[in-house]
Protein backbone atom coordinates (compact mmCIF):
# COMPACT_ATOMS: atom_id res chain seq x y z
CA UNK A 1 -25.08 43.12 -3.00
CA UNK A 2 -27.19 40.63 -0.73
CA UNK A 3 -29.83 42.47 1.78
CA UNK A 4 -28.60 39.90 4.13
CA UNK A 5 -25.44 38.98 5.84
CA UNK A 6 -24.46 36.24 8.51
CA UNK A 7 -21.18 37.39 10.45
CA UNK A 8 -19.06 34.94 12.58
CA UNK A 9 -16.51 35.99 14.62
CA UNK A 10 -13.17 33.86 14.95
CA UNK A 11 -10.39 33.46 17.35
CA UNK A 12 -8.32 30.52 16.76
CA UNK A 13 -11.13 28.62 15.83
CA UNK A 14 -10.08 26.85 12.88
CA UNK A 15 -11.32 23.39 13.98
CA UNK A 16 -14.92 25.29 14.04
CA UNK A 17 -14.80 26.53 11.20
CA UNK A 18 -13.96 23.42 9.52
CA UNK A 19 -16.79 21.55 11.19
CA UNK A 20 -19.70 24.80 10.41
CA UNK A 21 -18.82 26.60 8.05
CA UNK A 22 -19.77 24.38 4.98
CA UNK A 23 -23.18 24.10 7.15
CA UNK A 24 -23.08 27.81 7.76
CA UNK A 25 -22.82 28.47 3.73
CA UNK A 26 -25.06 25.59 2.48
CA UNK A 27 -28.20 27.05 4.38
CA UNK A 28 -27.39 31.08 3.84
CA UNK A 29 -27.65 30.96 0.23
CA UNK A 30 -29.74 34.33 0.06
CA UNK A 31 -26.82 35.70 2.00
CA UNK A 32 -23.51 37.15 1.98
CA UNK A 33 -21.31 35.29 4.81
CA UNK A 34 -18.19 37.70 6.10
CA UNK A 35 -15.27 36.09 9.14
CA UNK A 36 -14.34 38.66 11.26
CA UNK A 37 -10.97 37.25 12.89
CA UNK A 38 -9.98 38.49 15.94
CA UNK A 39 -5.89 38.03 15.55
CA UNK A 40 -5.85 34.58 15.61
CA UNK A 41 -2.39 32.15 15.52
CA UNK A 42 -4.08 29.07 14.54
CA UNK A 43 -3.72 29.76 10.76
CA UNK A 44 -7.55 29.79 10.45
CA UNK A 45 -7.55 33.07 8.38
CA UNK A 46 -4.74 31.15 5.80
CA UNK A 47 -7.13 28.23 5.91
CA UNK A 48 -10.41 30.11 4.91
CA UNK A 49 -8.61 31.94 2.36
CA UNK A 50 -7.23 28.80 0.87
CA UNK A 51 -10.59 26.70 1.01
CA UNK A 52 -13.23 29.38 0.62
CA UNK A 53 -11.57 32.42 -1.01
CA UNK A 54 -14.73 33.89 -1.81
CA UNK A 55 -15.77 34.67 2.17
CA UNK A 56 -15.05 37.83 2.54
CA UNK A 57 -12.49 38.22 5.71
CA UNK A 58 -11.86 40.89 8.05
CA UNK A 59 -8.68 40.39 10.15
CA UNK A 60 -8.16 42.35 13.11
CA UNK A 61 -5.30 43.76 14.33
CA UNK A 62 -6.22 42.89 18.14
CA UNK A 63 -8.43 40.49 19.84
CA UNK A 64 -11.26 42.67 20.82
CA UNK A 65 -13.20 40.13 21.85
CA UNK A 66 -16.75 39.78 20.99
CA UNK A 67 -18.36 43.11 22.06
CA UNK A 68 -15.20 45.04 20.49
């Protein structure tokens, strides 16, 4: 288990993702990256499974926004 984690919270933000995540991963090596989705309908949570199954993904059942 890595000491250190970088979280990133979605919401239909599959176009983002695709653009920062590869950054996002290339320079957090010493850490463990997790997607919390916030119910999204963009098919960003199929995406990330598909191209980076090893991101660990937490899908909500609501969009709590970000202080939820």
């Amino acid at each position: 288990m890595k000491s250190l984690a970088v979280v990133l919270l979605n919401y239909n933000g599959i176009e983002l993702l695709k653009k920062f995540l590869p950054k996002v991963l290339k320079y957090s090596l010493e850490a463990e990256v997790v997607v919390i989705d916030n119910n999204s309908t963009d098919k960003s949570v199929a995406w990330l499974k598909q191209n980076h199954p090893t991101i660990k993904c937490i899908e909500l059942e609501n969009n709590l926004g970000y202080a939820g």
